[in-house]
Every structure is written in C-alpha cells, then in structure tokens.
N, C-alpha and C. Protein backbone atom coordinates (compact mmCIF):
# COMPACT_ATOMS: atom_id res chain seq x y z
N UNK A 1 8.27 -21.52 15.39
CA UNK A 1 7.46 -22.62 15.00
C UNK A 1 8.18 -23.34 13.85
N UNK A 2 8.07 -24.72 13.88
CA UNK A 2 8.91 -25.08 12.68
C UNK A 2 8.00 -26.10 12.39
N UNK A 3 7.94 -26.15 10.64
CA UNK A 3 6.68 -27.26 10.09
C UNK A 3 7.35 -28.53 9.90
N UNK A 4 6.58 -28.66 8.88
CA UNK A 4 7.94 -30.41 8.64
C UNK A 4 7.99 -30.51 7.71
N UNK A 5 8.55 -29.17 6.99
CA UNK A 5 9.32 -29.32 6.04
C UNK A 5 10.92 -28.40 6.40
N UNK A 6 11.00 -28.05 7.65
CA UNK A 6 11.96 -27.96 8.24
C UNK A 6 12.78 -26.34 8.55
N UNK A 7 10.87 -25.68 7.90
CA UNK A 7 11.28 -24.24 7.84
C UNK A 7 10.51 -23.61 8.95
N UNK A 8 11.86 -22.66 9.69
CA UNK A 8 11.38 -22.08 10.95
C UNK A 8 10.54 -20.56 10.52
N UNK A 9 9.86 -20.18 11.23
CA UNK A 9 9.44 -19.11 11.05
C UNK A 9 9.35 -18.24 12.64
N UNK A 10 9.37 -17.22 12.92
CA UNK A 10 9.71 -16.80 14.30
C UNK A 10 8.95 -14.91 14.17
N UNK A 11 8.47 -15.02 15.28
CA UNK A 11 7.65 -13.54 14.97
C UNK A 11 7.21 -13.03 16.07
N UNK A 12 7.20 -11.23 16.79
CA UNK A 12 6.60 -11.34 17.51
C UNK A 12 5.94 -10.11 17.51
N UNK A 13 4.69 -9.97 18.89
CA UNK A 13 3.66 -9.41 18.21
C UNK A 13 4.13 -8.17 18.83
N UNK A 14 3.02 -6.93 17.75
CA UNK A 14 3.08 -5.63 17.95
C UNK A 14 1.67 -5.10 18.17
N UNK A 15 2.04 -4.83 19.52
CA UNK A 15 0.95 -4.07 20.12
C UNK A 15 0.06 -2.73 18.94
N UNK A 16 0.75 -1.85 18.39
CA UNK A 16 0.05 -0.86 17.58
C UNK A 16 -1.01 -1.87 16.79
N UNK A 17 -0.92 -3.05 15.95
CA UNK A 17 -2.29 -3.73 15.71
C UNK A 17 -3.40 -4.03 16.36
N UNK A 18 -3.08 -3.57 17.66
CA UNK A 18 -4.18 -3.76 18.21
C UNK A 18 -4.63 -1.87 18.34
N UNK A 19 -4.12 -1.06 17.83
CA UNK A 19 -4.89 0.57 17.68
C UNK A 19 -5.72 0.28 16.91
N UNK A 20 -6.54 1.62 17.04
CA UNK A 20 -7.43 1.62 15.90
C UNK A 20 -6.91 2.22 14.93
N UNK A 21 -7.13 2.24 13.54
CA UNK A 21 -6.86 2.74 12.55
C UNK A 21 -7.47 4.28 12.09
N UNK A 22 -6.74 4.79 12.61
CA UNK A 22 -6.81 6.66 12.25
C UNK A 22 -6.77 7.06 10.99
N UNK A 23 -7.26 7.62 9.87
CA UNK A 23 -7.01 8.21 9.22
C UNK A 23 -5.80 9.62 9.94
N UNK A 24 -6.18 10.18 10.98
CA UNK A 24 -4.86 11.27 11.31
C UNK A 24 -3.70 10.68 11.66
N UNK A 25 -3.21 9.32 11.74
CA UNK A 25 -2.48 8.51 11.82
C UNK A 25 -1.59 7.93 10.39
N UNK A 26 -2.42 8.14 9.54
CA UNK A 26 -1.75 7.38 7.71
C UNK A 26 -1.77 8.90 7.50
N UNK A 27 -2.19 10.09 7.43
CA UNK A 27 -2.16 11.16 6.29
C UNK A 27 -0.39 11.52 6.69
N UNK A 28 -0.25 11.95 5.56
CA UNK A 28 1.08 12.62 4.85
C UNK A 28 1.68 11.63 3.90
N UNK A 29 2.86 12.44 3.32
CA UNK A 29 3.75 11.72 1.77
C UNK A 29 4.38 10.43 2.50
N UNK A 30 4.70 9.70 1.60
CA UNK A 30 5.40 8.23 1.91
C UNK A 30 6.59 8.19 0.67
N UNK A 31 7.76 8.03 0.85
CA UNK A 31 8.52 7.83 -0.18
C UNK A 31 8.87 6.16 0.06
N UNK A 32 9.10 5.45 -1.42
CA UNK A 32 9.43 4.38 -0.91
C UNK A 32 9.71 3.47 -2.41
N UNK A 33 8.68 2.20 -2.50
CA UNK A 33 8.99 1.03 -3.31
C UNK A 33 7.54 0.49 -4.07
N UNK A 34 7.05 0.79 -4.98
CA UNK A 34 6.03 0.20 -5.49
C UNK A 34 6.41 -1.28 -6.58
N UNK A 35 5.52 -2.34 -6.54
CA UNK A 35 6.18 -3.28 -7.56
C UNK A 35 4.69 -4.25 -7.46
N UNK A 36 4.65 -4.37 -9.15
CA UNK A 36 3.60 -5.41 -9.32
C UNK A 36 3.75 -6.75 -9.24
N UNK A 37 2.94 -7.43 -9.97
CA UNK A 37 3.43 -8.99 -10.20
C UNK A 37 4.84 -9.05 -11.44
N UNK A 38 4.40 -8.68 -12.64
CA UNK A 38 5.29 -8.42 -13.52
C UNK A 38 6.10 -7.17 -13.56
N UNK A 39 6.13 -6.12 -12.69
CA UNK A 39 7.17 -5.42 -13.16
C UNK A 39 8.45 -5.35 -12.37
N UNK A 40 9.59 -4.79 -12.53
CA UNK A 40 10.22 -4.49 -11.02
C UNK A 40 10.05 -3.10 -9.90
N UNK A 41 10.53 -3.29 -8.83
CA UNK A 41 10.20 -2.11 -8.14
C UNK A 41 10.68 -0.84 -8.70
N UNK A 42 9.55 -0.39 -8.46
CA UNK A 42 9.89 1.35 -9.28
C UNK A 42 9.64 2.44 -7.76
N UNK A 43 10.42 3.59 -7.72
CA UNK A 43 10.42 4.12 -6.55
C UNK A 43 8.73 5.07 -6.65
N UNK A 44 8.58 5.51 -5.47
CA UNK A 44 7.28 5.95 -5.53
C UNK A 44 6.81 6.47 -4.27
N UNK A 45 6.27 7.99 -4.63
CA UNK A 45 5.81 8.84 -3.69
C UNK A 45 4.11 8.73 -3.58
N UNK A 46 4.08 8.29 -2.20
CA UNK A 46 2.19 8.47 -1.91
C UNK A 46 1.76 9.12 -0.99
N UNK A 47 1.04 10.11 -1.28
CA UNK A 47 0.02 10.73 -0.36
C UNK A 47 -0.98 10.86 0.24
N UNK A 48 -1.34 10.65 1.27
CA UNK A 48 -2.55 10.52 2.04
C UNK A 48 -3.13 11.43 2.79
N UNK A 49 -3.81 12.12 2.14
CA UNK A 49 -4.67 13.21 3.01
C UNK A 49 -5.51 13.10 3.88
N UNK A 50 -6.02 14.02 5.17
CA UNK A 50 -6.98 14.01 6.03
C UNK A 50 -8.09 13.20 5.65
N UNK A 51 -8.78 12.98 4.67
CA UNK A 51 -10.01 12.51 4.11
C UNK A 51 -9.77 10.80 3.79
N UNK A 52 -8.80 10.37 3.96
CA UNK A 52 -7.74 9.15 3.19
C UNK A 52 -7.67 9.00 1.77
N UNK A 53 -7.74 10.02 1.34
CA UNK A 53 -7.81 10.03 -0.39
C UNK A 53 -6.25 10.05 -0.60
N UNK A 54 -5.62 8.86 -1.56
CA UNK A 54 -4.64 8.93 -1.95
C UNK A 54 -4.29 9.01 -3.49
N UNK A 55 -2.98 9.70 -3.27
CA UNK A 55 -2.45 10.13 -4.66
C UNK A 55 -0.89 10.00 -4.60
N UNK A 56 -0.81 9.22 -6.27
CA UNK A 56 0.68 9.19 -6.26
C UNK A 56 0.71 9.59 -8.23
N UNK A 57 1.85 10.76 -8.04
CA UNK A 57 2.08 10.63 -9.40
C UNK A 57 4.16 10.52 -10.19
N UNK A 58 3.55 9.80 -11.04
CA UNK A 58 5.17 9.93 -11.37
C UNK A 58 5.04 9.77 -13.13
N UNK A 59 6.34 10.90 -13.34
CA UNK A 59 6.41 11.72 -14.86
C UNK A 59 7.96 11.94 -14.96
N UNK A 60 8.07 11.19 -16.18
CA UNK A 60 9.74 11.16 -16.48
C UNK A 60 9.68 11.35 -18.73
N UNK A 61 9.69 12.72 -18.41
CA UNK A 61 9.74 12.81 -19.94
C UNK A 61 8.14 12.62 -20.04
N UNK A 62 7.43 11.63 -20.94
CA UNK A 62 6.57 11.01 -21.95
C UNK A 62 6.05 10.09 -21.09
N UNK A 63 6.67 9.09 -20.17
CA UNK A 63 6.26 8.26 -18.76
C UNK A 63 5.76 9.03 -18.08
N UNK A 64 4.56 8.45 -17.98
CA UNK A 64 3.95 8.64 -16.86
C UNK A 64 2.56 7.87 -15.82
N UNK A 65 2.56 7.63 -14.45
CA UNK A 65 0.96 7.31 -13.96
C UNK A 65 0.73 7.66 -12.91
N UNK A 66 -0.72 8.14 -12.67
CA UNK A 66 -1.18 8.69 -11.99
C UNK A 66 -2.12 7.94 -11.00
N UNK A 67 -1.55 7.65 -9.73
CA UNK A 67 -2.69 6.82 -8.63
C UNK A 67 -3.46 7.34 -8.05
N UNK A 68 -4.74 7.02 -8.22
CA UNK A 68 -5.93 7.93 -7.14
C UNK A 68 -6.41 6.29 -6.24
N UNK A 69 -6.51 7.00 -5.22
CA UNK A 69 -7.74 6.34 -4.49
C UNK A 69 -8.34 6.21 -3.08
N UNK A 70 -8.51 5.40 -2.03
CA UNK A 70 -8.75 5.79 -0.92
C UNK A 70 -8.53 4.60 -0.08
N UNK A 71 -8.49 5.44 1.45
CA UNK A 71 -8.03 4.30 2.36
C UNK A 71 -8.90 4.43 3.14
N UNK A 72 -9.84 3.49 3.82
CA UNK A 72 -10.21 3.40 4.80
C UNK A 72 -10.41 2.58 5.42
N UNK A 73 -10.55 3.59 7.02
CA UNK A 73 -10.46 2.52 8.29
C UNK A 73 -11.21 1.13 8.88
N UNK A 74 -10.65 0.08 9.01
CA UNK A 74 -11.89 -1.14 8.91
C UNK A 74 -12.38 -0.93 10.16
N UNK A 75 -13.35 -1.75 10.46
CA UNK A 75 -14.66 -1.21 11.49
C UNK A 75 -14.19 -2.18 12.51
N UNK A 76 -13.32 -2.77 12.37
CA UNK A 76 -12.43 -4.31 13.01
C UNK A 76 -11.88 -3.25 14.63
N UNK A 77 -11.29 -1.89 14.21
CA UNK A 77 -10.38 -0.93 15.38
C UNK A 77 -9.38 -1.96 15.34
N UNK A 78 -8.74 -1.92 14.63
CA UNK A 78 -7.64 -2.79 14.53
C UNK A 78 -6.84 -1.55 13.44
N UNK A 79 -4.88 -1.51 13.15
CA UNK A 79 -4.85 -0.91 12.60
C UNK A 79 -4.31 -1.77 11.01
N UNK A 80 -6.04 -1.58 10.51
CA UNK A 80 -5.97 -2.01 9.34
C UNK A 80 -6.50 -1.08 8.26
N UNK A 81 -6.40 -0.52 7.34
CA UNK A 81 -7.26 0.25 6.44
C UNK A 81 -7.92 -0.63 5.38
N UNK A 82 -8.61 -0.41 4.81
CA UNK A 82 -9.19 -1.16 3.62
C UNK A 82 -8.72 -0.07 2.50
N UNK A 83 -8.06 -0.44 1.23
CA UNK A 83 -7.23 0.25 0.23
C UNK A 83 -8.22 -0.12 -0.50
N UNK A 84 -8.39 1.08 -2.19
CA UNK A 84 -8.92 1.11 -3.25
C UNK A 84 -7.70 1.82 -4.34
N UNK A 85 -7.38 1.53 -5.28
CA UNK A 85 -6.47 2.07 -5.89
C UNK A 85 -7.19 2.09 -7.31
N UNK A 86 -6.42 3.22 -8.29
CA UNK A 86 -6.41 3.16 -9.96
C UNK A 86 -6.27 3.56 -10.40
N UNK A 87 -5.15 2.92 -11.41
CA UNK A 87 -3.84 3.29 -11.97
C UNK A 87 -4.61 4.04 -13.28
N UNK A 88 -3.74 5.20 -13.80
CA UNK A 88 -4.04 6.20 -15.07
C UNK A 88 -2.52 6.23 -15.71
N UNK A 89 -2.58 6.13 -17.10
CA UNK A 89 -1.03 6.12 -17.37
C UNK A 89 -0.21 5.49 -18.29
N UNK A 90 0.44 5.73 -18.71
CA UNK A 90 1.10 4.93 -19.97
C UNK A 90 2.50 3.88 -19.22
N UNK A 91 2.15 4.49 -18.40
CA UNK A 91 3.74 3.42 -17.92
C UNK A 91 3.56 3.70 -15.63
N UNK A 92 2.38 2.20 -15.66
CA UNK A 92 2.13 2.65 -14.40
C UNK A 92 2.72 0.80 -14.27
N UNK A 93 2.93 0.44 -13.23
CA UNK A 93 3.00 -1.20 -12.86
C UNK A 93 1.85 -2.04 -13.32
N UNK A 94 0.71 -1.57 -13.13
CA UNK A 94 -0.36 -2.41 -13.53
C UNK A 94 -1.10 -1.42 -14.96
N UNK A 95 -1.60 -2.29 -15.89
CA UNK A 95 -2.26 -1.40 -16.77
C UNK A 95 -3.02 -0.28 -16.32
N UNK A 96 -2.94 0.81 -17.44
CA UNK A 96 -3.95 1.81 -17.30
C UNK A 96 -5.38 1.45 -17.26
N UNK A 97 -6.22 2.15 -16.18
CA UNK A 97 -7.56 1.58 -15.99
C UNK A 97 -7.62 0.56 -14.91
N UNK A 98 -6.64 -0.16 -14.50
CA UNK A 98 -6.81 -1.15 -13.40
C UNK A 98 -6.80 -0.84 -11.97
N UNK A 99 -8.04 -1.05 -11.68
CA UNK A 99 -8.81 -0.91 -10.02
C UNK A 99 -8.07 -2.06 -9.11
N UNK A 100 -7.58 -1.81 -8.37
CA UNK A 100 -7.45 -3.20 -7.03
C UNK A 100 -7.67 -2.88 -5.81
N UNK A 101 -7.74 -3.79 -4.75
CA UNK A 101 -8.37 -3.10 -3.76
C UNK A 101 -7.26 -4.12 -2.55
N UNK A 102 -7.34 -4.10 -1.82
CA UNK A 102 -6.81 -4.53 -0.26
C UNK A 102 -6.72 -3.96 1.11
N UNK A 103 -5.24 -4.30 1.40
CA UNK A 103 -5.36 -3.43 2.83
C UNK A 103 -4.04 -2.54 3.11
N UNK A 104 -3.75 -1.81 4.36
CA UNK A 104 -2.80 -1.22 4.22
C UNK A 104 -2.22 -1.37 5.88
N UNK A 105 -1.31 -1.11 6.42
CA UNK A 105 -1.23 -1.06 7.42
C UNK A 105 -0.03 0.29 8.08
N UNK A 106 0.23 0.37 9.05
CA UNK A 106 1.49 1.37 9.67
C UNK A 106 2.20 0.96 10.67
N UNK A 107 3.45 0.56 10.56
CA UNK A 107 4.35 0.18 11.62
C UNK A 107 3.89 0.53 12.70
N UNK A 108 5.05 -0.24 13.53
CA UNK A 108 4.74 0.21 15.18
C UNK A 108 4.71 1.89 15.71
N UNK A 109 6.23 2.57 14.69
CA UNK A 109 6.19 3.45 15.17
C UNK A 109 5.91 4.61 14.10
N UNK A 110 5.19 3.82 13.31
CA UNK A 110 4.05 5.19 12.66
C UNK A 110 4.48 5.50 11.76
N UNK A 111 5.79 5.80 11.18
CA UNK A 111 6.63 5.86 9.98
C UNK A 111 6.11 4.89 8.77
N UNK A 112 6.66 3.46 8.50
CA UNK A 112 6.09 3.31 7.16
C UNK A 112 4.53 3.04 7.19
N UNK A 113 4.30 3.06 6.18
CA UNK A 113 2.80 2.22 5.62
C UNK A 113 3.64 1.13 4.54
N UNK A 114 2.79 -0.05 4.57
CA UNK A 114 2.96 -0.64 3.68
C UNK A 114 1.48 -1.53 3.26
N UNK A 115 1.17 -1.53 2.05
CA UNK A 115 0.07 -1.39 1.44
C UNK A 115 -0.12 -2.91 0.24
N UNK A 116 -0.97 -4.01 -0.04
CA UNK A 116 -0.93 -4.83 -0.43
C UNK A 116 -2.22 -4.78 -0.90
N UNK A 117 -2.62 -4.51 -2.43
CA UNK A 117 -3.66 -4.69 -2.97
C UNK A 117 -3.79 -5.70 -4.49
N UNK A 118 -4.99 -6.05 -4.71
CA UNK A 118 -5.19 -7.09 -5.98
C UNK A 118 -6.43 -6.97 -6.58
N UNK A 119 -6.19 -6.92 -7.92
CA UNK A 119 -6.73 -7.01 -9.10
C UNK A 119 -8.17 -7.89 -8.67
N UNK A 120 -9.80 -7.58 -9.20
CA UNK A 120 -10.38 -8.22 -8.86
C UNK A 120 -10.07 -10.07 -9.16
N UNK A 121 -9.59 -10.39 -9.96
CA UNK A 121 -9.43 -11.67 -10.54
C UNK A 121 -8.29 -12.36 -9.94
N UNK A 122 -7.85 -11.42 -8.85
CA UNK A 122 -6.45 -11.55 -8.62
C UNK A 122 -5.32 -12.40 -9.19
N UNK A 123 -5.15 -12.10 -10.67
CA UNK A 123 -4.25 -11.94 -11.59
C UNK A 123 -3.08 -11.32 -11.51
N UNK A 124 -3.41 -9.95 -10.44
CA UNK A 124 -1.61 -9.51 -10.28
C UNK A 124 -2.33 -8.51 -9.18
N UNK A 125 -1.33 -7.77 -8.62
CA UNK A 125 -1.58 -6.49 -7.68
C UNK A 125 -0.32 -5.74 -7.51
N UNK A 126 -0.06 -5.46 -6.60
CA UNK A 126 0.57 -4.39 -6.23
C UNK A 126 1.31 -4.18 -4.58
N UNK A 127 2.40 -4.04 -4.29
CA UNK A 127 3.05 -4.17 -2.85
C UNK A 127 3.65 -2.59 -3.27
N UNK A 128 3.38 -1.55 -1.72
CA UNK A 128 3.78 -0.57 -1.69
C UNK A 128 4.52 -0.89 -0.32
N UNK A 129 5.77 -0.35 -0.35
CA UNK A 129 6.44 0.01 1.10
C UNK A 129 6.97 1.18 1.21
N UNK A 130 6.36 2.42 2.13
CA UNK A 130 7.21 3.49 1.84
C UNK A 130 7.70 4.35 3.44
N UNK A 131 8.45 5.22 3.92
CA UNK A 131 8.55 5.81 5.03
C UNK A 131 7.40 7.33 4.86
N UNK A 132 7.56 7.54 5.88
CA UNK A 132 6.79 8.83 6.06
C UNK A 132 7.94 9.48 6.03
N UNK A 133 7.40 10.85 5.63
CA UNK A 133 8.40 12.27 5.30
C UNK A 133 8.31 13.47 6.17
C-alpha cells in the first residue's frame, strides 16, 4: 500500500492471530529486550507461568527491579492477551511503583512474545521482545 506521502508499507497475514490465546501457549522464560520511553534497551528475562502470572527480575550489585504481573487471555479468541505489569526497584525502565497495562502477543511459531504496555496517562510504557527458552 503506498500513501501520498510516498511511503510503502507491505505486510502479510498470519494465520496464528486468528488462535485463541492459551495461557499453555505463553507459559515459560523469555529472554530478550525490554525498553521504555526514556531509557535504552536493557536485556531481560520474563516468566510466565500456568496461571499467566508474570515475573521478571534483574540484580546487578545494588541495581535492581522486580516485575510482577499478569497476562490474560482476551475473550476476542484471537491470540491476544491483555498485560498488567509493576515495576518494584531502584533501577527498573519505568519508575518504581508504576502500573501499565496493554497487550501481548506470540509469533507464528510460538517462540517470541512480544509485549506493549502504557502508563495510565500514557506518558511512557514499555516494549518487551523476547524468545522462548
């Protein structure tokens, strides 16, 4: 498709969006790329358990933050999750104490998640891309 300002864009579709969204489908570790509005990407391990409760922690010396929160499946059967995140921590991407919420999704072939949530005011958020392990 090209607009008129002369930029093409080209895409095509993937059947797995049309699955439903499993929680036994997202659980296990994700290694990968976390990055806010203001910070740069910092690497980052997330976990998703049977229940979709996620957790990511990272500790270097005196640094440290701790992500809790949960994913769940939208009622759409589409594979979309609805994300809740919040950050604990002296040195997390988004301040300590900050809740955001969005969505998450899983490649075609099931390996990454990648995860896009925002600040209620949406002031800043958060882009996760990681592989499964």
């Amino acid at each position: 498709m090209l607009n008129t300002q002369g930029i093409t864009f080209n895409g095509t579709y993937d059947a797995t969006d049309d699955q439903p969204a499993l929680l036994t489908s997202v659980q296990g570790t994700y290694s990968g790329a976390a990055v806010g509005g203001a910070t740069p990407a910092q690497s980052a391990t997330v976990t998703v358990d049977a229940s979709g409760n996620i957790s990511s922690n990272y500790v270097n010396g005196s640094l440290f933050c701790n992500t809790t929160g949960t994913a769940t499946p939208r009622a759409s059967g589409k594979n979309i999750f609805n994300v809740q995140l919040t950050f604990t921590g002296n040195f997390c991407a988004l301040a300590s104490g900050t809740t955001t919420s969005g969505v998450a999704t899983l490649t075609s072939n099931g390996t990454q998640l990648i995860a896009m949530t925002l600040k209620a005011d949406k002031s800043d958020g958060l882009i996760f891309i990681g592989t499964k392990q």
